[in-house]
PDB file of N, CA and C in Angstrom:
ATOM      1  N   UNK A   1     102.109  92.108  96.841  1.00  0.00           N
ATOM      2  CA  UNK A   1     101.198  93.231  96.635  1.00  0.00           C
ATOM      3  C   UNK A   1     101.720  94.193  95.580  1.00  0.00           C
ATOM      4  N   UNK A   2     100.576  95.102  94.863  1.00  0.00           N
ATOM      5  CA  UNK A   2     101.502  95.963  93.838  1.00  0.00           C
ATOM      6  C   UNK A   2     100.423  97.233  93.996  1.00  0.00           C
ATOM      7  N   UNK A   3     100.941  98.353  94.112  1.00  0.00           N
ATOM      8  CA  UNK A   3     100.585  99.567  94.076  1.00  0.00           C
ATOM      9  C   UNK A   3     100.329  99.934  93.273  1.00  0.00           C
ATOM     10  N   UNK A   4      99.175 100.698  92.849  1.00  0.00           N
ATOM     11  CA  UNK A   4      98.806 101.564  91.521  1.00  0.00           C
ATOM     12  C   UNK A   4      98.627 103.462  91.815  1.00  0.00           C
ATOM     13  N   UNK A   5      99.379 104.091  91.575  1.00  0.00           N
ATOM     14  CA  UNK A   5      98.940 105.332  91.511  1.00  0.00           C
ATOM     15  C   UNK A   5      98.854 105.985  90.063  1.00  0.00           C
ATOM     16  N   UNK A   6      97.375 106.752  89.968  1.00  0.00           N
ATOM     17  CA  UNK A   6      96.911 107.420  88.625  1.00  0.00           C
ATOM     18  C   UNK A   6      97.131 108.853  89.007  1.00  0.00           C
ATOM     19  N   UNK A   7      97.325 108.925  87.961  1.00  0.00           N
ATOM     20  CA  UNK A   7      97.463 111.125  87.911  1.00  0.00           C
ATOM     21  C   UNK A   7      97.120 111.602  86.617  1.00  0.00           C
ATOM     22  N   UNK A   8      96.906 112.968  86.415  1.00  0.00           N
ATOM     23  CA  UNK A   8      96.382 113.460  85.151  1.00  0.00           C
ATOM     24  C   UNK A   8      95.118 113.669  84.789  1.00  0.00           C
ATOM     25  N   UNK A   9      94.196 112.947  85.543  1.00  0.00           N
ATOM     26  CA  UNK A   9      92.842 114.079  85.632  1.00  0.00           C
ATOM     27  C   UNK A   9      92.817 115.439  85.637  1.00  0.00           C
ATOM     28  N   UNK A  10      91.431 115.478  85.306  1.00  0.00           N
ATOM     29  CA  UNK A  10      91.001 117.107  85.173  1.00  0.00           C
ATOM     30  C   UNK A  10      89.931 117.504  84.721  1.00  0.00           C
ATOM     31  N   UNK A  11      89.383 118.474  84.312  1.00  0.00           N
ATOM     32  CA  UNK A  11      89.126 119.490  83.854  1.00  0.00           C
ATOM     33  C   UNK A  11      89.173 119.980  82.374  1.00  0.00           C
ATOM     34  N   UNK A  12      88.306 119.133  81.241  1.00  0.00           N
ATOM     35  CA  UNK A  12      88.982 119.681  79.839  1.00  0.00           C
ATOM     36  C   UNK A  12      87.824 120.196  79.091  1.00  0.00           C
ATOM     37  N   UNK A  13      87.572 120.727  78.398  1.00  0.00           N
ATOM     38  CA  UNK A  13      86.555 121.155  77.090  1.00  0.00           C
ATOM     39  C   UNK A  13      86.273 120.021  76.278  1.00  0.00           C
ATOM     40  N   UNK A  14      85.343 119.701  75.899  1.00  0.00           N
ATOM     41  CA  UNK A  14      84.743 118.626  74.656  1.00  0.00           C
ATOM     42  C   UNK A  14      85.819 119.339  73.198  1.00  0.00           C
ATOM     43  N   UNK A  15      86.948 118.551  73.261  1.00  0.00           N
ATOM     44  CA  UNK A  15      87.726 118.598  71.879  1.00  0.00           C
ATOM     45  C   UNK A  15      89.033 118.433  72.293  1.00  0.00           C
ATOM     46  N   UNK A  16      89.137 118.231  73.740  1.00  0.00           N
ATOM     47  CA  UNK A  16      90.592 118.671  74.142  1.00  0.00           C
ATOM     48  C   UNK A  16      90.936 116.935  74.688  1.00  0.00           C
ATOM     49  N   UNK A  17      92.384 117.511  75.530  1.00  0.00           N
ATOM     50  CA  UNK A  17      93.098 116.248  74.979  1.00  0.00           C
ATOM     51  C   UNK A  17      93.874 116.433  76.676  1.00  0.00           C
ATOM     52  N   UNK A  18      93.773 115.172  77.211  1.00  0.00           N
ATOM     53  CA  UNK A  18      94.710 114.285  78.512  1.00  0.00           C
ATOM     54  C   UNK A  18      95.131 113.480  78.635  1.00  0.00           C
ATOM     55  N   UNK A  19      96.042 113.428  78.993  1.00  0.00           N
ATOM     56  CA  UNK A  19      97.244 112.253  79.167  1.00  0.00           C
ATOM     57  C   UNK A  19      97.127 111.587  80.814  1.00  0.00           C
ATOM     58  N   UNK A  20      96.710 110.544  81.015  1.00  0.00           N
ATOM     59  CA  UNK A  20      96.581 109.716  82.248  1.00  0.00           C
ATOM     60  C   UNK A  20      97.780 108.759  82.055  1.00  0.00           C
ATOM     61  N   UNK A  21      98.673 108.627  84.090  1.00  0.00           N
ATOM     62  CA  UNK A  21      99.576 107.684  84.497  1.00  0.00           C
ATOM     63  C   UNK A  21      99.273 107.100  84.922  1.00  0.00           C
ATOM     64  N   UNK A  22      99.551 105.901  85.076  1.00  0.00           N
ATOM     65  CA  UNK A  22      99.765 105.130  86.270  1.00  0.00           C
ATOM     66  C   UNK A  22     101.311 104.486  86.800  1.00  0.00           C
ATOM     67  N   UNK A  23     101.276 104.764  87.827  1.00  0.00           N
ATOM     68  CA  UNK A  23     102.969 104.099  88.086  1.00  0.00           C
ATOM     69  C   UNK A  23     102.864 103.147  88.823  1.00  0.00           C
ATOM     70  N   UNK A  24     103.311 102.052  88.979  1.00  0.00           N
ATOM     71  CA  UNK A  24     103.237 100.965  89.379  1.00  0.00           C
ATOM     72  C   UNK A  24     104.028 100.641  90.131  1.00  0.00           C
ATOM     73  N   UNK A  25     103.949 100.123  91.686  1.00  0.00           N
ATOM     74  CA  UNK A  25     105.111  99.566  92.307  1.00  0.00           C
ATOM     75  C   UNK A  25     104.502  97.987  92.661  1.00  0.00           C
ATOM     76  N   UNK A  26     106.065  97.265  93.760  1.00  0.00           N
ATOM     77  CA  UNK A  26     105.469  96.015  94.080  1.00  0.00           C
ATOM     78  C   UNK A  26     105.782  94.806  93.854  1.00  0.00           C
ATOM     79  N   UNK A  27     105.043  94.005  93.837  1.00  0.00           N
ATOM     80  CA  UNK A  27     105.370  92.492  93.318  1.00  0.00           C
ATOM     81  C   UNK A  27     105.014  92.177  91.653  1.00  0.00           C
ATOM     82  N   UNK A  28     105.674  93.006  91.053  1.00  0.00           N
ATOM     83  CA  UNK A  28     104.799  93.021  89.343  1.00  0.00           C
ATOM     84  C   UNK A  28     105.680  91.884  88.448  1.00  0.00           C
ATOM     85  N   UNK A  29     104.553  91.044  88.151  1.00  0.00           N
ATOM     86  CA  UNK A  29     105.462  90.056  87.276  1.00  0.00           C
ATOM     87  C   UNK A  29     105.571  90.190  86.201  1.00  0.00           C
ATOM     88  N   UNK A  30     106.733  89.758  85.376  1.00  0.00           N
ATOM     89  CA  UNK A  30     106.628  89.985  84.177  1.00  0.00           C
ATOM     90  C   UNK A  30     106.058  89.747  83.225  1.00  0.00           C
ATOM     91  N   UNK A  31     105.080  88.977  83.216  1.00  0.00           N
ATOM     92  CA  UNK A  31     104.371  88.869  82.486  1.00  0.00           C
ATOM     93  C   UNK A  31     102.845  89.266  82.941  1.00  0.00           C
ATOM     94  N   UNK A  32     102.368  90.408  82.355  1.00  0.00           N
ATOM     95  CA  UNK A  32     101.560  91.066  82.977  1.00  0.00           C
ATOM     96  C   UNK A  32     100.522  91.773  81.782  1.00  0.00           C
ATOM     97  N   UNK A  33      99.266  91.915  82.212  1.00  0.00           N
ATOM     98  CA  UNK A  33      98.447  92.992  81.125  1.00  0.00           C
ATOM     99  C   UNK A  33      97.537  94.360  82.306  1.00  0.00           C
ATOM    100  N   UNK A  34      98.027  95.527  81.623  1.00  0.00           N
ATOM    101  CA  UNK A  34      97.560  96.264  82.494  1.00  0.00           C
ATOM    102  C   UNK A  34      96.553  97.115  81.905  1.00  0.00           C
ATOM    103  N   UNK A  35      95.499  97.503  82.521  1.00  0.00           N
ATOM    104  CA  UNK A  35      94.360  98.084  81.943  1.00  0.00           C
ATOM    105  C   UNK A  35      93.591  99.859  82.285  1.00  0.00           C
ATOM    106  N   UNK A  36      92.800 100.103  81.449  1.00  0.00           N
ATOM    107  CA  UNK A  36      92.476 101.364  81.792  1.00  0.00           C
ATOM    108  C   UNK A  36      90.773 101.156  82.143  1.00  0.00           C
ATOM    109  N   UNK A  37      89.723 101.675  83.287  1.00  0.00           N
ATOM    110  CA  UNK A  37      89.004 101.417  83.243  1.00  0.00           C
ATOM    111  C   UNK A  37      88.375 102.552  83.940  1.00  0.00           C
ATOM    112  N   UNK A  38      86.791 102.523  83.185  1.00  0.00           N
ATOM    113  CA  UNK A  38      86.521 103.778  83.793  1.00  0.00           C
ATOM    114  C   UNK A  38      85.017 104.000  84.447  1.00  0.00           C
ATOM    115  N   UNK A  39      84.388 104.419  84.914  1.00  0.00           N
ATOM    116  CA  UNK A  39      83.117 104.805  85.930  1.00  0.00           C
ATOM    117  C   UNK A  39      82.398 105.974  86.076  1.00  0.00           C
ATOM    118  N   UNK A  40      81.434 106.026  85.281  1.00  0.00           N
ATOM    119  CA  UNK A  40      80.527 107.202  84.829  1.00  0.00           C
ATOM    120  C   UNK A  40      79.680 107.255  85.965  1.00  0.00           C
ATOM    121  N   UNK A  41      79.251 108.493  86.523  1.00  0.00           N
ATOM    122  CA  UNK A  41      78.145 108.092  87.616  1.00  0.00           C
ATOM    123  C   UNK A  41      76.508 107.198  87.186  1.00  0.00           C
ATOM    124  N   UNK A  42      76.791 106.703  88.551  1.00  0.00           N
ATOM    125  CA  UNK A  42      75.448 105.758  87.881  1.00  0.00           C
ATOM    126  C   UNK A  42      75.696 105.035  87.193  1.00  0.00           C
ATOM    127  N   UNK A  43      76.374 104.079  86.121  1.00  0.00           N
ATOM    128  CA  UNK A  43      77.012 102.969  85.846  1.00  0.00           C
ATOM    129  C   UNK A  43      77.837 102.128  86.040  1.00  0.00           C
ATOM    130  N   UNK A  44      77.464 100.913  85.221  1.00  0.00           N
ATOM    131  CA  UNK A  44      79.062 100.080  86.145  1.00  0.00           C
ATOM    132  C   UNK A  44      80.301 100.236  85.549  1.00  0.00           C
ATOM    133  N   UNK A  45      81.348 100.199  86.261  1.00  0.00           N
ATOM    134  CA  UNK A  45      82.859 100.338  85.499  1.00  0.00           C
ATOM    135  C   UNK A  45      82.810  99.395  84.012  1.00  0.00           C
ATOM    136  N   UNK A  46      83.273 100.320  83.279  1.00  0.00           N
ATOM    137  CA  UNK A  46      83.797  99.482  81.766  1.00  0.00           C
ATOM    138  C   UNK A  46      85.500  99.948  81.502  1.00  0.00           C
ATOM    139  N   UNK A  47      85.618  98.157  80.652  1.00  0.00           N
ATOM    140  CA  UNK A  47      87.150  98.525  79.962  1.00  0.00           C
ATOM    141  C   UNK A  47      87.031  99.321  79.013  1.00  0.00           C
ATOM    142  N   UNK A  48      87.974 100.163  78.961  1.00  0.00           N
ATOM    143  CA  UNK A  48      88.595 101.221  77.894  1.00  0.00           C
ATOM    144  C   UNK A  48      89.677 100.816  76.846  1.00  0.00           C
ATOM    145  N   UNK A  49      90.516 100.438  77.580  1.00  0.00           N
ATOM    146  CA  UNK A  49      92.038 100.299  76.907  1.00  0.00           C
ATOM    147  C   UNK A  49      92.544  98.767  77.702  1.00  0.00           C
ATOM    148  N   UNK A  50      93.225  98.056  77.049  1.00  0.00           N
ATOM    149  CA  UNK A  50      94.718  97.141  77.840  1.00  0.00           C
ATOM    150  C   UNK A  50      95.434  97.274  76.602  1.00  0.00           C
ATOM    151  N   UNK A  51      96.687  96.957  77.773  1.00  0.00           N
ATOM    152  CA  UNK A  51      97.836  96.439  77.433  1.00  0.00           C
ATOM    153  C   UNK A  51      98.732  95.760  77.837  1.00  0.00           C
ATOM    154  N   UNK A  52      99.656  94.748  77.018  1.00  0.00           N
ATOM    155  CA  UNK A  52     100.047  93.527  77.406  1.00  0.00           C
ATOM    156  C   UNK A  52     101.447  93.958  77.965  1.00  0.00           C
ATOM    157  N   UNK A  53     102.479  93.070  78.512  1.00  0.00           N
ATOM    158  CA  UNK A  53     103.835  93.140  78.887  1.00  0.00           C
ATOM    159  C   UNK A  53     104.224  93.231  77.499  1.00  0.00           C
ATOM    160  N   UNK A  54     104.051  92.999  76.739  1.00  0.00           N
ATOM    161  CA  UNK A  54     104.486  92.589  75.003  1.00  0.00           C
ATOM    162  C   UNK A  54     104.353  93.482  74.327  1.00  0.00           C
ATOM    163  N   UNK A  55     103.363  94.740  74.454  1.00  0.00           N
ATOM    164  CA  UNK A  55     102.587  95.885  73.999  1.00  0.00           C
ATOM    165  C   UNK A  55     101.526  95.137  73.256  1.00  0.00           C
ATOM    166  N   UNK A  56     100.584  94.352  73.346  1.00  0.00           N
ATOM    167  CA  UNK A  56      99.862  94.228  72.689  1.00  0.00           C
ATOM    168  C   UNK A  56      98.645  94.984  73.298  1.00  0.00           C
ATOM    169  N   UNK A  57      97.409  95.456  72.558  1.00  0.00           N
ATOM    170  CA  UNK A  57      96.546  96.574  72.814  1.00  0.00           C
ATOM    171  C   UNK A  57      95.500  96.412  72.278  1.00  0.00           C
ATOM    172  N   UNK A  58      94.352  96.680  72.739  1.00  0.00           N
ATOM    173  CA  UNK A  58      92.881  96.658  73.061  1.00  0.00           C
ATOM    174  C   UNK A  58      92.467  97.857  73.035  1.00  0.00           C
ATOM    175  N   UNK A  59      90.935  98.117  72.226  1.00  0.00           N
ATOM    176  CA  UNK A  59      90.401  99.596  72.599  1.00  0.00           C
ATOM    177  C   UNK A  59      89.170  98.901  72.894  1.00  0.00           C
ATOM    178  N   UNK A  60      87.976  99.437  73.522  1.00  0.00           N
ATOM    179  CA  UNK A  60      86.365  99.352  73.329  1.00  0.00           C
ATOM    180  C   UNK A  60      85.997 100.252  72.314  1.00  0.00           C
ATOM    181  N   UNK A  61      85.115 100.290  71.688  1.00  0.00           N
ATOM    182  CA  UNK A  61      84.748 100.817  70.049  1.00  0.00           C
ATOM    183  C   UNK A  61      84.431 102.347  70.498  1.00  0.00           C
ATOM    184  N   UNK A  62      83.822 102.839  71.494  1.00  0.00           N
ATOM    185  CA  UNK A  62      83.725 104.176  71.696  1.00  0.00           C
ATOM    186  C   UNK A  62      85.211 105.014  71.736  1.00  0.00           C
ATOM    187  N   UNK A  63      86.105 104.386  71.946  1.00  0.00           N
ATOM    188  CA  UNK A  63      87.290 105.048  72.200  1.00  0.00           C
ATOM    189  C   UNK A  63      88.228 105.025  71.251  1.00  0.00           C
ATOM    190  N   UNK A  64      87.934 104.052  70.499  1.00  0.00           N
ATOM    191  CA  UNK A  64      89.281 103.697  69.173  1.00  0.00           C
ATOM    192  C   UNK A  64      89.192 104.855  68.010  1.00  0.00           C
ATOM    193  N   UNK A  65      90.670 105.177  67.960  1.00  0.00           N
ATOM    194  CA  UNK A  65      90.541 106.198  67.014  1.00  0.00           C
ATOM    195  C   UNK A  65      90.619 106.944  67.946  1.00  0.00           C
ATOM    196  N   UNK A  66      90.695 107.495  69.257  1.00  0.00           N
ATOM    197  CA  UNK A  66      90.682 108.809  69.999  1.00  0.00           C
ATOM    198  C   UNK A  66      91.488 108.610  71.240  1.00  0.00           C
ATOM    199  N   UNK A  67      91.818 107.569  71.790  1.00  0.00           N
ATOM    200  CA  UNK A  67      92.791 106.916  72.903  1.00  0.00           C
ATOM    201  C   UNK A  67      93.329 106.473  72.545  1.00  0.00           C
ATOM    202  N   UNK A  68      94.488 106.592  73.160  1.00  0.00           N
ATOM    203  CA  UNK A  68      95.800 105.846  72.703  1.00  0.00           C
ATOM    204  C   UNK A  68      96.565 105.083  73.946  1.00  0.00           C
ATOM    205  N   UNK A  69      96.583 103.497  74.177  1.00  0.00           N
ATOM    206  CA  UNK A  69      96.815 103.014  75.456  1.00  0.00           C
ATOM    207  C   UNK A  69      98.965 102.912  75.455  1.00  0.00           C
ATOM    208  N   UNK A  70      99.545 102.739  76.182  1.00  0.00           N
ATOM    209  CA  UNK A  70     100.852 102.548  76.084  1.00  0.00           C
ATOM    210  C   UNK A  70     101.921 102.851  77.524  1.00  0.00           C
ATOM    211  N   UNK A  71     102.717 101.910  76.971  1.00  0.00           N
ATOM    212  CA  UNK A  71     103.488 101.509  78.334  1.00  0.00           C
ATOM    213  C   UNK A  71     105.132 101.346  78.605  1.00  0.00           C
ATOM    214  N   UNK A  72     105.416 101.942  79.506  1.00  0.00           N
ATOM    215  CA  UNK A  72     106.756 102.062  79.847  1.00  0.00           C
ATOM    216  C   UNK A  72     107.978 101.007  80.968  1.00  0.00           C
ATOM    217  N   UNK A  73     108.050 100.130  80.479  1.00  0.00           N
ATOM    218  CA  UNK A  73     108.067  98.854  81.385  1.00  0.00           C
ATOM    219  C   UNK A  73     108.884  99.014  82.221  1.00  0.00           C
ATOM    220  N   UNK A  74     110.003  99.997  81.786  1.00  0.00           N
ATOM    221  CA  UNK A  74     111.755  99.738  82.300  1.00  0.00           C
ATOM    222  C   UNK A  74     111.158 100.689  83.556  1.00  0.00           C
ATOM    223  N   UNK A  75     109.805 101.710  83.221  1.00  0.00           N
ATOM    224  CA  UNK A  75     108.952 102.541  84.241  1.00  0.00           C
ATOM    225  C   UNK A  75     108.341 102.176  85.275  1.00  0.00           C
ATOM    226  N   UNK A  76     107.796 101.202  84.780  1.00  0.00           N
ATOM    227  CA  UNK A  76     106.087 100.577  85.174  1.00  0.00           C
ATOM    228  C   UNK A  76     105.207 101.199  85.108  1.00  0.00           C
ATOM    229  N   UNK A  77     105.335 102.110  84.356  1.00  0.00           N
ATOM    230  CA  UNK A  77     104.563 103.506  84.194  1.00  0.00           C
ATOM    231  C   UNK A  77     103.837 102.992  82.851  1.00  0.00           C
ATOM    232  N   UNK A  78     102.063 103.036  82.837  1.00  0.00           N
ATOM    233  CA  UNK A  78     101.503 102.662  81.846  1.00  0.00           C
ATOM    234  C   UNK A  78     100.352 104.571  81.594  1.00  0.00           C
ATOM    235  N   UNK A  79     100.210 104.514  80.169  1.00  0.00           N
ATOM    236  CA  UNK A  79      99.762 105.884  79.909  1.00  0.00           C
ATOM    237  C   UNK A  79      98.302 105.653  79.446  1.00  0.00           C
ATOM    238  N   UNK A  80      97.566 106.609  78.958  1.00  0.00           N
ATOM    239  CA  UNK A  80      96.535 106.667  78.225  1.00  0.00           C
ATOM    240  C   UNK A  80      96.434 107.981  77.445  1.00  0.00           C
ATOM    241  N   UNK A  81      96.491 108.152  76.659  1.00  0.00           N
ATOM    242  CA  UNK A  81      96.166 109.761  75.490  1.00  0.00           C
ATOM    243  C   UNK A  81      94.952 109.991  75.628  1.00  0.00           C
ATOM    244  N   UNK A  82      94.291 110.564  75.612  1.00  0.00           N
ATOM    245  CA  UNK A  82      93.339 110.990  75.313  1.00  0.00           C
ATOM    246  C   UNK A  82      93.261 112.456  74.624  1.00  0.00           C
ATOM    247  N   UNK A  83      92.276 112.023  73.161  1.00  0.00           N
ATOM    248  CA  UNK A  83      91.778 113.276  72.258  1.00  0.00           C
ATOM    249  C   UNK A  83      90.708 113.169  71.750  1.00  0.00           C
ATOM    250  N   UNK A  84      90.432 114.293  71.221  1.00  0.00           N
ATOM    251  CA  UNK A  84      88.902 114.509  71.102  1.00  0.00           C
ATOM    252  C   UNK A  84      88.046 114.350  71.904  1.00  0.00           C
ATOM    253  N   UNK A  85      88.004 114.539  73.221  1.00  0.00           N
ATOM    254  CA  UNK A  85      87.457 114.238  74.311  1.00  0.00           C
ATOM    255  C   UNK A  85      85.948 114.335  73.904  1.00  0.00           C
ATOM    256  N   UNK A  86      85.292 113.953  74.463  1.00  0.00           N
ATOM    257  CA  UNK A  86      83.872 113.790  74.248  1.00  0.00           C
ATOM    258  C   UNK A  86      83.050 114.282  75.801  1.00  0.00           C
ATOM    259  N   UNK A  87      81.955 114.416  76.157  1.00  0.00           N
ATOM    260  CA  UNK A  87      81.416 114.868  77.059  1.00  0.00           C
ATOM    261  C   UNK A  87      81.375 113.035  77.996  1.00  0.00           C
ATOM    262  N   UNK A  88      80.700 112.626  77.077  1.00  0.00           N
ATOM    263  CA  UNK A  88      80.328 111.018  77.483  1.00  0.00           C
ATOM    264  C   UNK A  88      81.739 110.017  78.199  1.00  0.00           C
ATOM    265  N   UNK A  89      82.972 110.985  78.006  1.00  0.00           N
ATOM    266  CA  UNK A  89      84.278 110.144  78.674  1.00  0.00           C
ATOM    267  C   UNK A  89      84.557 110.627  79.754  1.00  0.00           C
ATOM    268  N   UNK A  90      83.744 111.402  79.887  1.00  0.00           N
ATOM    269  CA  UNK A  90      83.360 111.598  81.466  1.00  0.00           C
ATOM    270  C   UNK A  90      82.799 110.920  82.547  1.00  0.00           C
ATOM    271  N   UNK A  91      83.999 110.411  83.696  1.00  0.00           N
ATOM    272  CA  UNK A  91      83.992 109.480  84.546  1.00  0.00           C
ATOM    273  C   UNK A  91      85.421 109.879  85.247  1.00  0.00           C
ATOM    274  N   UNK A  92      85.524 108.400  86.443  1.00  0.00           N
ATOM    275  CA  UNK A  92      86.779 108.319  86.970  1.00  0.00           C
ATOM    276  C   UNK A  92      87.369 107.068  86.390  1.00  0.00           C
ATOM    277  N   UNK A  93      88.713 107.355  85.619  1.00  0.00           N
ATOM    278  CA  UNK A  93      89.264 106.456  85.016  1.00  0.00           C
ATOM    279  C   UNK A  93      89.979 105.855  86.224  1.00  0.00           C
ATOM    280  N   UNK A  94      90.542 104.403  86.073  1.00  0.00           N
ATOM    281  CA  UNK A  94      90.980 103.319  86.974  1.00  0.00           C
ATOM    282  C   UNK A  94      92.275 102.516  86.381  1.00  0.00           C
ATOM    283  N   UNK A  95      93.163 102.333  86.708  1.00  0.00           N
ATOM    284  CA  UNK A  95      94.527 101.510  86.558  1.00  0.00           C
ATOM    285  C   UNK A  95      93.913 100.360  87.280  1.00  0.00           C
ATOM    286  N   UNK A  96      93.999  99.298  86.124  1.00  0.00           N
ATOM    287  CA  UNK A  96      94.333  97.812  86.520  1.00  0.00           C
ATOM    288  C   UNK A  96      95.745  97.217  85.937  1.00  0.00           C
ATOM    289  N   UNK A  97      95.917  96.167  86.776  1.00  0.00           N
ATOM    290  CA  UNK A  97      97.300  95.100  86.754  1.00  0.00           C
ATOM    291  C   UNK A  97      97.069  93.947  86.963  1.00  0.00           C
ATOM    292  N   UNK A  98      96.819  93.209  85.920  1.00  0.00           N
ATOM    293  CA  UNK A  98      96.631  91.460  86.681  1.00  0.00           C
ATOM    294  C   UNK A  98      97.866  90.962  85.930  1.00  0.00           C
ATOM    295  N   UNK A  99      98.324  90.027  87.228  1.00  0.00           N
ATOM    296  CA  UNK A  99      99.911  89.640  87.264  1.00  0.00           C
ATOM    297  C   UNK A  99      98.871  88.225  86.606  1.00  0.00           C
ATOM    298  N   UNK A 100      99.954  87.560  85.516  1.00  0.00           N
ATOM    299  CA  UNK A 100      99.406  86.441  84.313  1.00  0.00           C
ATOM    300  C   UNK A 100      99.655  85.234  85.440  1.00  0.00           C
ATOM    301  N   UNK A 101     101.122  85.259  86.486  1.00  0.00           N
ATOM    302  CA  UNK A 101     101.061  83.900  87.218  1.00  0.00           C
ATOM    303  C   UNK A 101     100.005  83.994  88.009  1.00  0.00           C
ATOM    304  N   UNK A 102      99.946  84.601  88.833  1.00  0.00           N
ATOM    305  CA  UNK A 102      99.000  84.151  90.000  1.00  0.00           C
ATOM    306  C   UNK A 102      97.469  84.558  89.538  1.00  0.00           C
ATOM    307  N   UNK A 103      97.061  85.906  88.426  1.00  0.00           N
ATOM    308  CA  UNK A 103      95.766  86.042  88.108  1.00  0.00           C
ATOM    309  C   UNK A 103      95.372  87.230  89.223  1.00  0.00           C
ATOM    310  N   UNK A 104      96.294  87.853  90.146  1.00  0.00           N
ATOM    311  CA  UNK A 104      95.837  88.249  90.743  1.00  0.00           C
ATOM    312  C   UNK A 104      95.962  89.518  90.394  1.00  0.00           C
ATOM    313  N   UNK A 105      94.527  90.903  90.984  1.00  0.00           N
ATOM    314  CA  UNK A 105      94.139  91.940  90.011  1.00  0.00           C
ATOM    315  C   UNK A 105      94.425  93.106  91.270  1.00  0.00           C
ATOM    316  N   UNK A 106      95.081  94.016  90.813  1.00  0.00           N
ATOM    317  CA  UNK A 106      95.239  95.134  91.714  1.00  0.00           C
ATOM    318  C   UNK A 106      94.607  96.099  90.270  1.00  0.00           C
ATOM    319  N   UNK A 107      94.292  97.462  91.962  1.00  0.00           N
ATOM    320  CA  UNK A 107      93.315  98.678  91.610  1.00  0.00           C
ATOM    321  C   UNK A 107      94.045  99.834  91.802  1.00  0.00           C
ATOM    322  N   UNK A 108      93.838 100.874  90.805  1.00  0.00           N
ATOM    323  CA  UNK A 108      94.224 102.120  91.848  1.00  0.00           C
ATOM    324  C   UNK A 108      93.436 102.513  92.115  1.00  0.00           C
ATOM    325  N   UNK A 109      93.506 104.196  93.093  1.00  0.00           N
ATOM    326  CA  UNK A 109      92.422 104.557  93.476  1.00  0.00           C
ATOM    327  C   UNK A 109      91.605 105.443  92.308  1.00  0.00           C
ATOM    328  N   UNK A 110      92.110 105.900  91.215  1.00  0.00           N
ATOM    329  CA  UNK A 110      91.085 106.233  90.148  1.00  0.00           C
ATOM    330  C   UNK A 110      91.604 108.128  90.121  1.00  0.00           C
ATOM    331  N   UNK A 111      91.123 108.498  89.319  1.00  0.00           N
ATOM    332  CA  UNK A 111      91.556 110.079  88.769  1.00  0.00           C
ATOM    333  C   UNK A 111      90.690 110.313  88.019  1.00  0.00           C
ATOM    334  N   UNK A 112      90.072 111.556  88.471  1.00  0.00           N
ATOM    335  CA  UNK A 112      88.508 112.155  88.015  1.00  0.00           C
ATOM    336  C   UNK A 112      88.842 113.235  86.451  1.00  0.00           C
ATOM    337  N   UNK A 113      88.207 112.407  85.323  1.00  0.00           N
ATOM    338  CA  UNK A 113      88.477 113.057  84.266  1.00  0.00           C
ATOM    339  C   UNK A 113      86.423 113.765  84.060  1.00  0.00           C
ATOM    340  N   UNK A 114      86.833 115.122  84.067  1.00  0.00           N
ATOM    341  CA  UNK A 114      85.555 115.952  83.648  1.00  0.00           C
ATOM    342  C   UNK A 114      85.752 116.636  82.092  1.00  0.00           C
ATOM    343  N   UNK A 115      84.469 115.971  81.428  1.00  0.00           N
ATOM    344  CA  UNK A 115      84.542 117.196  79.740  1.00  0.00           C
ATOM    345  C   UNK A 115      83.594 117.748  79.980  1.00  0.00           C
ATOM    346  N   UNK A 116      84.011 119.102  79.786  1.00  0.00           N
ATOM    347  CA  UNK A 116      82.459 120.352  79.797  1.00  0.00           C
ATOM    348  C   UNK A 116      82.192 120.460  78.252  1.00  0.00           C
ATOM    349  N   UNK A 117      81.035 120.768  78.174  1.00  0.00           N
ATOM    350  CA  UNK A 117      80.892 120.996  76.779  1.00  0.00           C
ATOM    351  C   UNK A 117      81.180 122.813  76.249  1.00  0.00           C
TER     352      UNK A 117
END
């Protein structure tokens, strides 16, 4: 099993800027890609960001250029930047982990990011 806890939600103005964790405990293999995902009310969850055990990195086109995904292995601590916040990145962002041997996908419980305009 592997634990996900997120922190760093909030509360920001349309222009401003948050930094989301996740720390990871557990059975985490090393070879691993961990992801950022997020849930607007009333829609279905979409990917944002991954990243690989390797650092390799992924944006979705709304976010590139304004998120920045990245990861701390020796941590297990994986980040997300966020700038220029937009009203529309408003949701609850989500930590994923799928371990590459087994395929298997852990969740956290999510951290409520609000942009006011």
């Amino acid at each position: 099993q592997v634990q996900l806890v997120e922190s760093g939600g909030g509360l920001v103005q349309a222009g401003g800027s948050l930094r989301l964790s996740c720390v990871a405990s557990g059975s985490i293999s090393r070879l691993n890609v961990m992801s950022w995902h997020r849930q607007a009310p009333g829609k279905q969850r979409e990917l944002v960001a991954t990243i690989s055990s390797g650092g390799t990195t992924s944006y979705t086109d709304s976010v590139k250029g304004r998120f920045t995904i990245s990861r701390d292995n020796a941590k297990n601590t994986m980040y997300l930047q966020m700038n220029t916040l937009k009203r529309e990145d408003t949701a609850v962002y989500y930590c994923n982990l799928r371990n590459l041997g087994s395929n298997h996908n852990y969740w956290g419980q999510g951290t409520q990011v609000t942009v006011s305009s």
